[in-house]
Protein backbone atom coordinates (compact mmCIF):
# COMPACT_ATOMS: atom_id res chain seq x y z
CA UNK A 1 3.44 13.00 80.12
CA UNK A 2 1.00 12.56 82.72
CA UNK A 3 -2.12 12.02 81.22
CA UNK A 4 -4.12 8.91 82.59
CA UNK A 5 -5.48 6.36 79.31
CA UNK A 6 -9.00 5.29 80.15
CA UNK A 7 -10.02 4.19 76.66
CA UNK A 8 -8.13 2.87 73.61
CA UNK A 9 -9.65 1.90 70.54
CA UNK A 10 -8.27 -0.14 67.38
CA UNK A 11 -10.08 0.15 64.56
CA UNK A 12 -9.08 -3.04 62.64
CA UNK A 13 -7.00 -5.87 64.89
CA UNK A 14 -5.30 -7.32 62.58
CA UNK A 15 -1.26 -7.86 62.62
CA UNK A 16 -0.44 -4.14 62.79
CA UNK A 17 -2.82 -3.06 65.24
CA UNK A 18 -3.30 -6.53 67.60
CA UNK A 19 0.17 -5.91 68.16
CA UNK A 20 0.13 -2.66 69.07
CA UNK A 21 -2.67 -3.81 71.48
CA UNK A 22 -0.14 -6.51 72.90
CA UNK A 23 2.96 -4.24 73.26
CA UNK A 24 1.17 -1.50 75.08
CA UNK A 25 -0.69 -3.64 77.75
CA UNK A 26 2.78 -5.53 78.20
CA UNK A 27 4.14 -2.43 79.05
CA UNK A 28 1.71 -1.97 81.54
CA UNK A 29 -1.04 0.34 80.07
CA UNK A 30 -4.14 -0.11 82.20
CA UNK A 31 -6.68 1.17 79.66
CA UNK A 32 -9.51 -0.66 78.44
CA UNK A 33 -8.55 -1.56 75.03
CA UNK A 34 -11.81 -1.85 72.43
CA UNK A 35 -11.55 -3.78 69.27
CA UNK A 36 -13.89 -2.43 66.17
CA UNK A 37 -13.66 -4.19 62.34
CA UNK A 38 -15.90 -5.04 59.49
CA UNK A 39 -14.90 -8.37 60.10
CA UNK A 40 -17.07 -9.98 63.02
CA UNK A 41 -15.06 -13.30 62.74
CA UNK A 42 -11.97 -11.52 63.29
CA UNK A 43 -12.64 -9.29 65.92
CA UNK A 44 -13.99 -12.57 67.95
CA UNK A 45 -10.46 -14.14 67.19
CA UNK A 46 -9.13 -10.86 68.98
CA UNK A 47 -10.54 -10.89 71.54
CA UNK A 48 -10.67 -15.21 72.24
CA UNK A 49 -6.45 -14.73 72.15
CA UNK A 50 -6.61 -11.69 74.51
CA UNK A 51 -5.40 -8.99 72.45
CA UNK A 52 -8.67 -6.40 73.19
CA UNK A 53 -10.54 -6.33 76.60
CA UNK A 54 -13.94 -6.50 74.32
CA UNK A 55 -15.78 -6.17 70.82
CA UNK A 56 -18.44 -2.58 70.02
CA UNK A 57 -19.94 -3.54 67.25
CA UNK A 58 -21.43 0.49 66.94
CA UNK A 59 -19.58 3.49 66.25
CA UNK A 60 -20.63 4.95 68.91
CA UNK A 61 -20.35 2.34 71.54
CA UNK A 62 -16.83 2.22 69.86
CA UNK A 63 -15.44 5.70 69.39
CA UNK A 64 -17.59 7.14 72.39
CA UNK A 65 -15.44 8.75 75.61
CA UNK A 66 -11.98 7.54 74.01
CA UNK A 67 -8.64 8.80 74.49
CA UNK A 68 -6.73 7.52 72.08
CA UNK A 69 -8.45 5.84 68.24
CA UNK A 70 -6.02 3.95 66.45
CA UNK A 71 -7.23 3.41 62.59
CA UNK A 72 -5.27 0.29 62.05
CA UNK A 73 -6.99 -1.31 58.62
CA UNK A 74 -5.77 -0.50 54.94
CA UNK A 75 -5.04 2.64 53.84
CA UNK A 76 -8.38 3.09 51.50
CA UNK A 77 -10.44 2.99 54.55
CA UNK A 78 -8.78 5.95 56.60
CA UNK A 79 -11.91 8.48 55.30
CA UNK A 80 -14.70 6.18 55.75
CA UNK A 81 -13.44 5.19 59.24
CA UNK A 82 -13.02 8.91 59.60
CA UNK A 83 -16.36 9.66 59.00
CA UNK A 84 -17.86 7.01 61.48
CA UNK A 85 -15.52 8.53 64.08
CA UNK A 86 -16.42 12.20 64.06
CA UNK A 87 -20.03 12.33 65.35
CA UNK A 88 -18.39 10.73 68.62
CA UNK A 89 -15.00 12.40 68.66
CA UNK A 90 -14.33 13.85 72.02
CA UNK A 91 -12.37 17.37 71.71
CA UNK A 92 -9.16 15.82 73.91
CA UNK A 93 -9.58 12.62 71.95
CA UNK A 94 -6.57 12.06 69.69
CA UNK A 95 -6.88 9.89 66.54
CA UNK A 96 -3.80 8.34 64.81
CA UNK A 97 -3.25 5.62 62.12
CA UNK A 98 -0.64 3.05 60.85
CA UNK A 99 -1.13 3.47 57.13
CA UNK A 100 1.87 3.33 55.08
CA UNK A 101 0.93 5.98 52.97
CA UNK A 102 0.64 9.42 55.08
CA UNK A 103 -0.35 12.46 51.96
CA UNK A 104 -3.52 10.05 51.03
CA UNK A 105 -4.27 9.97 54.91
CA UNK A 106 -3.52 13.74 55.04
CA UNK A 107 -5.93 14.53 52.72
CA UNK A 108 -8.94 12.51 54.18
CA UNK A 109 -8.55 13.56 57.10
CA UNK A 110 -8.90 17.37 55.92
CA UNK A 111 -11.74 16.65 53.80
CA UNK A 112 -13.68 14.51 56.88
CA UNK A 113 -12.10 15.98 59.95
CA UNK A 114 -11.88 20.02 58.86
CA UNK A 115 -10.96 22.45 61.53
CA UNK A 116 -10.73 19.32 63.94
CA UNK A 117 -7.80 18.17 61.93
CA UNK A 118 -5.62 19.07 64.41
CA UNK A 119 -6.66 15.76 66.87
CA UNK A 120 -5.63 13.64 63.82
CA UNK A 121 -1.27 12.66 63.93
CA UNK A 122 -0.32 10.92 61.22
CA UNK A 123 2.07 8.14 61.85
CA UNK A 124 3.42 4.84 60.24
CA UNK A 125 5.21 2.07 61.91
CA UNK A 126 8.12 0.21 60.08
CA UNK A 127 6.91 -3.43 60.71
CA UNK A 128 5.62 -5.93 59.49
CA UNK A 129 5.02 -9.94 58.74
CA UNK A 130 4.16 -11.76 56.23
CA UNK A 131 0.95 -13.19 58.39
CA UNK A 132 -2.05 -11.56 58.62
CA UNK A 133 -5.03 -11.55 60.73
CA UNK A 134 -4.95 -11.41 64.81
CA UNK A 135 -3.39 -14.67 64.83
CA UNK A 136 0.26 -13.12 63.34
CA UNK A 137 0.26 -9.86 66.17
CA UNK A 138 3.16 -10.12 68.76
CA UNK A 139 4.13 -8.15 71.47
CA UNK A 140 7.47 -7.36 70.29
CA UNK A 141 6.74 -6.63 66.93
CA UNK A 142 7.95 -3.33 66.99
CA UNK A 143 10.88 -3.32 69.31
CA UNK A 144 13.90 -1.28 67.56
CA UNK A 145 11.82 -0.80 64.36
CA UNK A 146 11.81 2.68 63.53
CA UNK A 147 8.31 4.37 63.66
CA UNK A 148 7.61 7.58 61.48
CA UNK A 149 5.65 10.61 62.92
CA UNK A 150 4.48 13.33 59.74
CA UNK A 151 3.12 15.77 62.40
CA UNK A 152 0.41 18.23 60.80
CA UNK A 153 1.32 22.64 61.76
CA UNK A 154 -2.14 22.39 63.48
CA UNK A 155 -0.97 19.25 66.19
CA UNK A 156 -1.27 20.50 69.59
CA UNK A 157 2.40 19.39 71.21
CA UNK A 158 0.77 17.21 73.97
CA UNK A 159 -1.27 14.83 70.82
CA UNK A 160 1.92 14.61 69.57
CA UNK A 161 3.33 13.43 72.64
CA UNK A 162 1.03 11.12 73.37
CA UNK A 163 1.13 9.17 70.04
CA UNK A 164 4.94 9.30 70.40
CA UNK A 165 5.12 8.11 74.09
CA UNK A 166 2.93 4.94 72.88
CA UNK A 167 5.00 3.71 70.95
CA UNK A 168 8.40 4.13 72.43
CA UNK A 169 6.43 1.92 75.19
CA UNK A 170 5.65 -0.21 72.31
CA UNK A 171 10.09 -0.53 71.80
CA UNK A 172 9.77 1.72 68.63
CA UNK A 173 12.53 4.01 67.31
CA UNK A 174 10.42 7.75 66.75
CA UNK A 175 11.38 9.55 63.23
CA UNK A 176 9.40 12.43 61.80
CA UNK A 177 9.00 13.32 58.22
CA UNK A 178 6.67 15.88 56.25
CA UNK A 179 3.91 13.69 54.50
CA UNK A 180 5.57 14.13 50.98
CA UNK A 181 8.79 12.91 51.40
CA UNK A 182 7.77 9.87 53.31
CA UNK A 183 5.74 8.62 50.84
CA UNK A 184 8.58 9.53 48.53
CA UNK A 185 11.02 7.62 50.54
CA UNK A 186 8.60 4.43 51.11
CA UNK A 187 7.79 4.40 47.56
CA UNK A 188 11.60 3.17 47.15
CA UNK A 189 12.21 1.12 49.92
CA UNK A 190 9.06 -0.47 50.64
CA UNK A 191 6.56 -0.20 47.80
CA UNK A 192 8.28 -0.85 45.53
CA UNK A 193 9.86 -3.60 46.35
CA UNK A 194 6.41 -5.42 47.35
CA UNK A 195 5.30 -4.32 44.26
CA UNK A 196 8.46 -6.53 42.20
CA UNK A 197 7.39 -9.78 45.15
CA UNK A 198 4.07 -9.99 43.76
CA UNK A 199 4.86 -9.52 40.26
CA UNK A 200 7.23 -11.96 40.13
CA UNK A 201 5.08 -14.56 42.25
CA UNK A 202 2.38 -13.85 39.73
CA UNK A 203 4.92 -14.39 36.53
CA UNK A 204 5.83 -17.68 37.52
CA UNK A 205 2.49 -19.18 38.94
CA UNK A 206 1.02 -18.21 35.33
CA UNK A 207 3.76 -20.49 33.01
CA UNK A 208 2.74 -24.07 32.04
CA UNK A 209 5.47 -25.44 33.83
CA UNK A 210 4.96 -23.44 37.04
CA UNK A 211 4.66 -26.50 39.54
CA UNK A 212 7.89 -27.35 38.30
CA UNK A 213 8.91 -24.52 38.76
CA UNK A 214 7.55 -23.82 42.26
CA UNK A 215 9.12 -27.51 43.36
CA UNK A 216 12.71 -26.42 43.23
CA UNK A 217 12.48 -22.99 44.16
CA UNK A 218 14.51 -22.30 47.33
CA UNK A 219 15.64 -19.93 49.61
CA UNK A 220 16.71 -17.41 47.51
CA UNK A 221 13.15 -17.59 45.56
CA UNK A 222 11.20 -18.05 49.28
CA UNK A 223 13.51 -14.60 50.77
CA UNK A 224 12.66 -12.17 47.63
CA UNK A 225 8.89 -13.54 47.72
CA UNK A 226 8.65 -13.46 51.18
CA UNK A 227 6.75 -9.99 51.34
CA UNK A 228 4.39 -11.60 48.60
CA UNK A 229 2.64 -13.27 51.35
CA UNK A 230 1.27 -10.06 52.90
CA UNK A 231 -2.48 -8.64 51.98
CA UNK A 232 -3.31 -8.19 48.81
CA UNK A 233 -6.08 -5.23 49.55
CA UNK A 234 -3.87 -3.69 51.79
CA UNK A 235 -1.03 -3.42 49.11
CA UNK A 236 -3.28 -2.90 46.41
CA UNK A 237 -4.88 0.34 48.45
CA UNK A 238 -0.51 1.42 49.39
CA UNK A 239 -0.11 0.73 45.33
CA UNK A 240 -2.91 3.32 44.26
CA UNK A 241 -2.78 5.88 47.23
CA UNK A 242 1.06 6.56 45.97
CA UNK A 243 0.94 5.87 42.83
CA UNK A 244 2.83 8.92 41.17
CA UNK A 245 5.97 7.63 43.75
CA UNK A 246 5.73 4.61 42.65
CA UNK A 247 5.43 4.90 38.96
CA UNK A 248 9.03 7.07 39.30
CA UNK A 249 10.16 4.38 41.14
CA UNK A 250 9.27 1.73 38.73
CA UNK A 251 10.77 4.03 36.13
CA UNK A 252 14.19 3.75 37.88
CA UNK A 253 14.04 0.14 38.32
CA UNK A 254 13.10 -0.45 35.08
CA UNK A 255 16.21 1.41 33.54
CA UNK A 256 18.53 -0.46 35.89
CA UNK A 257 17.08 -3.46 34.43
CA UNK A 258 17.00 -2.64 31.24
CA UNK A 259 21.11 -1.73 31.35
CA UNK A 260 21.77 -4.58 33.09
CA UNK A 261 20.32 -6.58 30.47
CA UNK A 262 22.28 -5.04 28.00
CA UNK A 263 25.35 -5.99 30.45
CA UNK A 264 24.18 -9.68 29.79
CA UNK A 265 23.54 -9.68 26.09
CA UNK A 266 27.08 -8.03 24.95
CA UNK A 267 28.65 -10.03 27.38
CA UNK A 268 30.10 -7.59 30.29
CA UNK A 269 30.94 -9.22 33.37
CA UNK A 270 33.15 -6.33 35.00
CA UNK A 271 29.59 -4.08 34.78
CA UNK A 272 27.65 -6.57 36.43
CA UNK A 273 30.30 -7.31 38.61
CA UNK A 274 30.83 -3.70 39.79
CA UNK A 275 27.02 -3.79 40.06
CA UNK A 276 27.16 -6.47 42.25
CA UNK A 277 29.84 -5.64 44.52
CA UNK A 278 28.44 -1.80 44.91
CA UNK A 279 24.96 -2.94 45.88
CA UNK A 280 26.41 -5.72 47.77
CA UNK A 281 28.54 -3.53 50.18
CA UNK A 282 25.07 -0.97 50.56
CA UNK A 283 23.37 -3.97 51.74
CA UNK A 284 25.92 -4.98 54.58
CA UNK A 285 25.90 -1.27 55.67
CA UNK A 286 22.39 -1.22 55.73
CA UNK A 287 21.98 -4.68 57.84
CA UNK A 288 24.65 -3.61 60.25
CA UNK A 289 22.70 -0.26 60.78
CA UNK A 290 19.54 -2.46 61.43
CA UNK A 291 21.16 -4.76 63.97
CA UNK A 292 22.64 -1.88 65.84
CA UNK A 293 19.17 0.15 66.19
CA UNK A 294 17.64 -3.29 67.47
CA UNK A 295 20.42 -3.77 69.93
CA UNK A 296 19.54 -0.72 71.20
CA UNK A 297 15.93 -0.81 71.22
CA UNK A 298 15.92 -4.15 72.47
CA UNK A 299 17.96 -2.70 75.05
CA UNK A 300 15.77 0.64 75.79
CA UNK A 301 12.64 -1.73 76.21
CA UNK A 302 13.88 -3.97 78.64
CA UNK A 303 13.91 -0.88 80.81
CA UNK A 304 10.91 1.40 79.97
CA UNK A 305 8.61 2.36 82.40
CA UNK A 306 4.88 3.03 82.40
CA UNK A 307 4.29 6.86 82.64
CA UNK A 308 0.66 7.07 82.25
C-alpha cells in the first residue's frame, strides 16, 4: 500500500494505544502522532516519555485532517468518542479501535457514524499487561500476538488494508472474525477468565483472616491473579458490553465446578485425575502453539519494512 500517513491520532494513550504509538514509529512511520484523553495528567505523561509528538486538547484540533483515528480507551466510550469525531471526520479518514468487545462497537458506530460506517474497521489486538497507564506501553508489545480484524460488508478494501498493514508493522499476527463469534470466542478465553481473577481476589481480600492469607500466597495464587491487576472500568465496560457471552460462559464454568465438587465430596480421584491430565495436555498444546507464532513473529519483525 502506498498511501503516505501524515496524521495519526490515539484517542486514549494508555497501555494499549501508547504502544501502538511506540511500535509504529519504531518501525519507521513518519507521521505526526497526536495524543487526545479525558485525562490531562496522562496525556502529559505521554507525551514527557515520547510516545505522541504532542497533546490537542479539542476535538477538532484533534480529529481535524487525520488519516488514521485510533479509539484506544474502554469499550463504553467507543460512541461518545464517536460522536466527538464525526463533525471533523475527513471522507479518506479511517477510524479503528482496540476494544475487546467488537458487536457493542458495531453497533455504536451504526447508530453515530450511519452511512459513513464504512470508514469505521473494527479490530482488537490480543495483548495485554497487567500495568496500566502510558508508563506500562512498549514497543514490542504486540510482536507475534495475534490481532483480530471483524471487517464490516461496507469496508472499502484499501481501509482495510491500511488498518491491517499497521499492525503487521506493529509485529502482529492478522485474524478476521465476524463481530459475533469473536465476542463469542473472547467471552471464553479472555472474559471470562478475568472475570474468575477478580472474583477470587475480591473473595479472599473480604475474609477476617485475609492478611494471613495474602502473606503466604505464592506463585500459583500471584499467576491466576495476575490479570486481576488490569483496569477495573475497562473490564467492568468488556463485562457488560458482552454480557449474554459471558453469562453462558459462567454457566459452563459453573457446572464444571459444580461436578468437580461432587468428584471431591464422594471421594473420586480417577475423575479429577482424568480432569487433570485432559486439561493439562490442552494447556501444553496451547503454549507450544503460542511459542511457535512468537518465534515467527519475532522473526517476521526483525525484517519488516516501512511501506508508507
Amino acid at each position: 500500500m502506498e498511501q503516505k500517513l501524515k496524521k495519526i491520532v490515539i484517542a486514549g494513550v494508555g497501555l494499549i494505544g501508547g504502544s501502538f504509538a511506540l511500535a509504529i514509529r519504531s518501525a519507521g512511520i513518519k507521521a505526526e502522532l497526536v495524543g487526545i484523553g479525558r485525562d490531562p495528567e496522562s496525556m502529559q505523561q505521554a507525551l514527557a516519555l515520547g510516545i505522541i509528538d504532542r497533546v490537542a486538547v479539542e476535538a477538532e484540533d484533534a480529529y481535524g485532517g487525520a488519516d488514521l483515528i485510533l479509539i484506544a480507551a474502554p469499550v463504553a466510550q467507543t460512541g461518545g468518542i464517536l460522536r466527538q469525531i464525526l463533525p471533523f471526520l475527513g471522507r479518506d479518514t479511517v477510524v479503528t479501535d482496540v476494544g475487546s468487545t467488537k458487536a457493542d462497537a458495531v453497533a455504536a458506530a451504526r447508530q453515530v457514524l450511519g452511512d459513513r460506517i464504512a470508514q469505521f474497521v473494527p479490530a482488537h489486538p490480543i495483548a495485554g499487561r497487567e500495568l496500566n497507564g502510558p508508563s506500562a506501553a512498549i514497543s514490542d508489545l504486540y510482536v507475534g500476538k495475534k490481532l483480530v480484524i471483524t471487517a464490516l460488508p461496507e469496508n472499502q478494501d484499501a481501509s482495510v488494508r491500511l488498518v491491517e498493514s499497521l499492525w503487521k508493522m506493529c509485529g502482529a499476527q492478522i485474524h478476521f472474525l465476524s463481530p459475533e463469534v469473536h465476542d463469542a470466542v473472547f467471552a471464553s478465553v479472555s472474559h471470562l477468565p478475568h472475570l474468575l481473577a477478580y472474583a477470587l481476589v475480591h473473595e479472599v481480600s473480604q475474609r477476617e483472616n485475609a492478611d494471613t492469607l495474602f502473606q503466604y500466597a505464592a506463585s500459583g495464587f500471584r499467576d491466576f491473579t495476575r490479570i486481576a491487576g488490569s483496569s477495573p472500568e475497562m473490564w467492568r465496560d468488556i463485562a457488560m458490553a458482552n454480557r449474554d457471552a459471558l453469562l453462558h460462559e459462567l454457566d459452563a464454568y459453573i457446572a464444571k465446578i459444580v461436578s468437580m465438587r461432587s468428584d471431591l465430596e464422594s471421594g473420586d480421584a480417577e475423575s479429577l485425575y482424568k480432569t487433570f491430565s485432559t486439561a493439562q495436555y490442552a494447556r501444553q498444546r496451547w503454549v507450544d502453539a503460542i511459542e511457535a507464532a512468537e518465534k515467527d513473529g519475532c522473526a517476521a519483525a526483525l525484517t519488516k519494512k516501512n511501506i508508507f
